[in-house]
C-alpha atoms as a PDB file:
ATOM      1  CA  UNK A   1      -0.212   5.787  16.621  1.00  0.00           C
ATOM      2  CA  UNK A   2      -0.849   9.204  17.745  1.00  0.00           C
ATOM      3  CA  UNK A   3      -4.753  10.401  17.975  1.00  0.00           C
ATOM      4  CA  UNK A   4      -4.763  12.529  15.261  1.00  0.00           C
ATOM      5  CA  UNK A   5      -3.609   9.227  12.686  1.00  0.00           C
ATOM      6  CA  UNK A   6       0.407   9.444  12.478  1.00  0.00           C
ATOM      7  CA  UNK A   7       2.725   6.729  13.228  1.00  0.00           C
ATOM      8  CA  UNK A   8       5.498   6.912  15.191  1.00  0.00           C
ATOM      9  CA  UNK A   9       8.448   6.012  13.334  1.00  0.00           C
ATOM     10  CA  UNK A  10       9.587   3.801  16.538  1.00  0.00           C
ATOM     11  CA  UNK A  11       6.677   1.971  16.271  1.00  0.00           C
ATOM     12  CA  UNK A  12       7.544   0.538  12.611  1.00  0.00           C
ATOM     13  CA  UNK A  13      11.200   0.901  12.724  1.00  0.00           C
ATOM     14  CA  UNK A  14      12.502  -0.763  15.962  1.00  0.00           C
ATOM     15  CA  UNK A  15      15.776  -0.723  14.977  1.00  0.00           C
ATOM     16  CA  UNK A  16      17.065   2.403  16.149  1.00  0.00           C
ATOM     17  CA  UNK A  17      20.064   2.347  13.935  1.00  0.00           C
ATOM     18  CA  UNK A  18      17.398   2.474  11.209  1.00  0.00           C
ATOM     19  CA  UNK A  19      14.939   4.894  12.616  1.00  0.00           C
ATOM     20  CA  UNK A  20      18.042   7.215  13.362  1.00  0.00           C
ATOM     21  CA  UNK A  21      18.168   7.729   9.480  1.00  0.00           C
ATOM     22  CA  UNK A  22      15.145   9.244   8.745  1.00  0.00           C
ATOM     23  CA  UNK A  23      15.466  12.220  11.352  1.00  0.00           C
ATOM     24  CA  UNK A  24      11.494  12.668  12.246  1.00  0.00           C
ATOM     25  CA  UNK A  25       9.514  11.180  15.408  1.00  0.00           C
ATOM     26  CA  UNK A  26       6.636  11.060  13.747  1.00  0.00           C
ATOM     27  CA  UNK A  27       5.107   9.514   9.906  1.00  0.00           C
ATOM     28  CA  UNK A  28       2.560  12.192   8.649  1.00  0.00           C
ATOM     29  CA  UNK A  29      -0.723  11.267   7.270  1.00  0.00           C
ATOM     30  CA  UNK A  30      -0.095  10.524   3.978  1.00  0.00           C
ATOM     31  CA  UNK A  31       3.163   8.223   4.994  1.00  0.00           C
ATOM     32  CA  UNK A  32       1.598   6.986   7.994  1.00  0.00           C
ATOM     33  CA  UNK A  33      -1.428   5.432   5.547  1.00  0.00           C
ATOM     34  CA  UNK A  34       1.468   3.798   3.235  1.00  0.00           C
ATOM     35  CA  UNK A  35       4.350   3.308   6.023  1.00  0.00           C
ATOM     36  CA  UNK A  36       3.467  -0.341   6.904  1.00  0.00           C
ATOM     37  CA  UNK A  37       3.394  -1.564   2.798  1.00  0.00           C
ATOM     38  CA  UNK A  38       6.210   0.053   2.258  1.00  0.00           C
ATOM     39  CA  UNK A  39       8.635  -1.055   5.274  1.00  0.00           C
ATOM     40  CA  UNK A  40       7.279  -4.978   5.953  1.00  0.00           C
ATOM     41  CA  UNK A  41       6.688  -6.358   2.648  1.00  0.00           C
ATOM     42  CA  UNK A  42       7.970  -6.394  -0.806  1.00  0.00           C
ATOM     43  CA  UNK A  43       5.125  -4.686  -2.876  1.00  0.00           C
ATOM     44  CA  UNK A  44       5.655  -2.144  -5.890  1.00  0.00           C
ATOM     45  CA  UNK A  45       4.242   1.249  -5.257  1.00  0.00           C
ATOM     46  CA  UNK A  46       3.844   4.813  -7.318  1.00  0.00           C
ATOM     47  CA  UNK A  47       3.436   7.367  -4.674  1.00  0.00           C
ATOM     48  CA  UNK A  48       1.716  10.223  -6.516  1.00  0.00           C
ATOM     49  CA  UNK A  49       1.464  13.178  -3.952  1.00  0.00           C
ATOM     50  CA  UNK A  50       1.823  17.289  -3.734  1.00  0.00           C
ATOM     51  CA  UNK A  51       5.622  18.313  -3.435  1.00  0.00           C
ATOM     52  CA  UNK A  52       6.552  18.931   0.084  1.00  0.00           C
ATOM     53  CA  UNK A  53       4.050  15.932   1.578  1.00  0.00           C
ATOM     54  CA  UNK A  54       6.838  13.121   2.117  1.00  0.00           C
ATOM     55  CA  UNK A  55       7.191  11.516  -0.962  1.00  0.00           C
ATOM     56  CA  UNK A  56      11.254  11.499   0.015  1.00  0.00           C
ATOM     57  CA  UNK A  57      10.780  10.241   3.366  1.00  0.00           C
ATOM     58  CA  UNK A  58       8.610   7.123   2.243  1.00  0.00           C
ATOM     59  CA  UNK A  59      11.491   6.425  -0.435  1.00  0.00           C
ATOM     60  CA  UNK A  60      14.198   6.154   2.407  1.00  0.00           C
ATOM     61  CA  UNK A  61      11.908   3.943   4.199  1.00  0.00           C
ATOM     62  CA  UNK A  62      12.195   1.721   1.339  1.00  0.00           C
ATOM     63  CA  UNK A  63      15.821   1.968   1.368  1.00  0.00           C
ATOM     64  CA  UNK A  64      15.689   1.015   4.965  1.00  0.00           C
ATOM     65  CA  UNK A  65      13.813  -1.954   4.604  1.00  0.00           C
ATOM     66  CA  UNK A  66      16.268  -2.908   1.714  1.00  0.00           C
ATOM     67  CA  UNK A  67      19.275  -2.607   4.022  1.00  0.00           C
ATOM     68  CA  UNK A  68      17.424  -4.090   6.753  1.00  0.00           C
ATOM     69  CA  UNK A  69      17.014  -7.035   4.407  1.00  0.00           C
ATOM     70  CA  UNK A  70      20.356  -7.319   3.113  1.00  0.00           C
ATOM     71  CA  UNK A  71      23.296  -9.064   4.545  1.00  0.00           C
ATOM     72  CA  UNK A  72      25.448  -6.403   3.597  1.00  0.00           C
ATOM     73  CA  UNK A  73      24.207  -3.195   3.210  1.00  0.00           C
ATOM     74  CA  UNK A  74      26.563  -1.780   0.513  1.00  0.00           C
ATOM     75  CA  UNK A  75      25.194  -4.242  -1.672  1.00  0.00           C
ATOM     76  CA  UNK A  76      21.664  -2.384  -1.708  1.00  0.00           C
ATOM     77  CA  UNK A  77      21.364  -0.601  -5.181  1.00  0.00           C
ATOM     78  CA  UNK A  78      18.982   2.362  -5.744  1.00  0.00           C
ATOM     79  CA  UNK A  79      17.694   4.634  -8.276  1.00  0.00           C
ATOM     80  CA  UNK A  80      16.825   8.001  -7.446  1.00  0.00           C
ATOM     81  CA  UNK A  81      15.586   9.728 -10.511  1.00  0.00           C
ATOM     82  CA  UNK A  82      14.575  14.292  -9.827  1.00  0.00           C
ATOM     83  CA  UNK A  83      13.239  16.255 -12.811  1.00  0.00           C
ATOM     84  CA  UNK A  84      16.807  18.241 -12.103  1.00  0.00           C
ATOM     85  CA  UNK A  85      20.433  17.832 -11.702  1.00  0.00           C
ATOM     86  CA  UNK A  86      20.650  19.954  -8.552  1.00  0.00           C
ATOM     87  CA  UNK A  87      17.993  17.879  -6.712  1.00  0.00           C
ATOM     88  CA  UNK A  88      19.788  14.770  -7.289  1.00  0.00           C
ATOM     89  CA  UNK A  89      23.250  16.604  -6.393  1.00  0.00           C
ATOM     90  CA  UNK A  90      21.388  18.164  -2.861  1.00  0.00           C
ATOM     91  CA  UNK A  91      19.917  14.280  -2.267  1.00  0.00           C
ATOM     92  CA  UNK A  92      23.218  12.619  -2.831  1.00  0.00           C
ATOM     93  CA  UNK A  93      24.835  14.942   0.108  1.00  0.00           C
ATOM     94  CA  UNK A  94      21.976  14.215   2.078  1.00  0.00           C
ATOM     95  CA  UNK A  95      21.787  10.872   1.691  1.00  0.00           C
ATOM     96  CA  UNK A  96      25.799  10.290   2.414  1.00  0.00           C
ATOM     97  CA  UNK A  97      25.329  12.002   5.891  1.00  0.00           C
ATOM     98  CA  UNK A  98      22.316  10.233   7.214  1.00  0.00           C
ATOM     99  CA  UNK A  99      22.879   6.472   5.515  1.00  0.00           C
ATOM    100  CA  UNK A 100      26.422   6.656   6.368  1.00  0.00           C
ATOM    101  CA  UNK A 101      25.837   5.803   9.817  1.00  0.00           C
ATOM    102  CA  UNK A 102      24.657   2.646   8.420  1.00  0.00           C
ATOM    103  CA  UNK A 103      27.799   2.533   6.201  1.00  0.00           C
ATOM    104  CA  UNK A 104      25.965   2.782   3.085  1.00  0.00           C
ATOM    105  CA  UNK A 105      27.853   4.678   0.693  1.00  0.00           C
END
């Protein structure tokens, strides 16, 4: 942890293949509160939160700790569900950039 409360992603993630994903050094407050639930155990979570504070981010650790979990990644199933049909359209090119290093299609 850094002084001012935030995680570093390294810290959590040690896989680097895994960290690599998410693209940030650094978990901000809100994430860095709900970052250790989310990536070592199994619990169901609502993340209620202002848009732009990192709602996304904490959902792709949860995909990470899915694939982490799984012996073969492509088996991991998820459901993304945005209030609009561009959203999901901008998060599914996203998502096939950064998880296909993983080889998650």
């Amino acid at each position: 942890m850094t002084t001012n409360g935030q995680m570093k992603v390294a810290d959590l993630v040690t896989e680097s293949k895994f960290a690599n994903v998410l693209n940030i050094d650094y978990f901000n407050d809100m994430q860095s509160i709900i970052a250790g639930d989310i990536y070592e155990s199994n619990v169901n979570m609502v993340v209620s939160a202002p848009t732009g504070s990192g709602k996304t981010i904490v959902m792709e650790l949860a995909i990470l700790r899915a694939a982490s979990k799984a012996v073969n990644p492509n088996d991991v199933k998820i459901i993304y569900v945005a209030p609009n049909k561009a959203l999901c359209q901008q998060k599914v090119a996203e998502w096939t950039a950064s998880f296909g290093s993983l080889n998650m299609t």
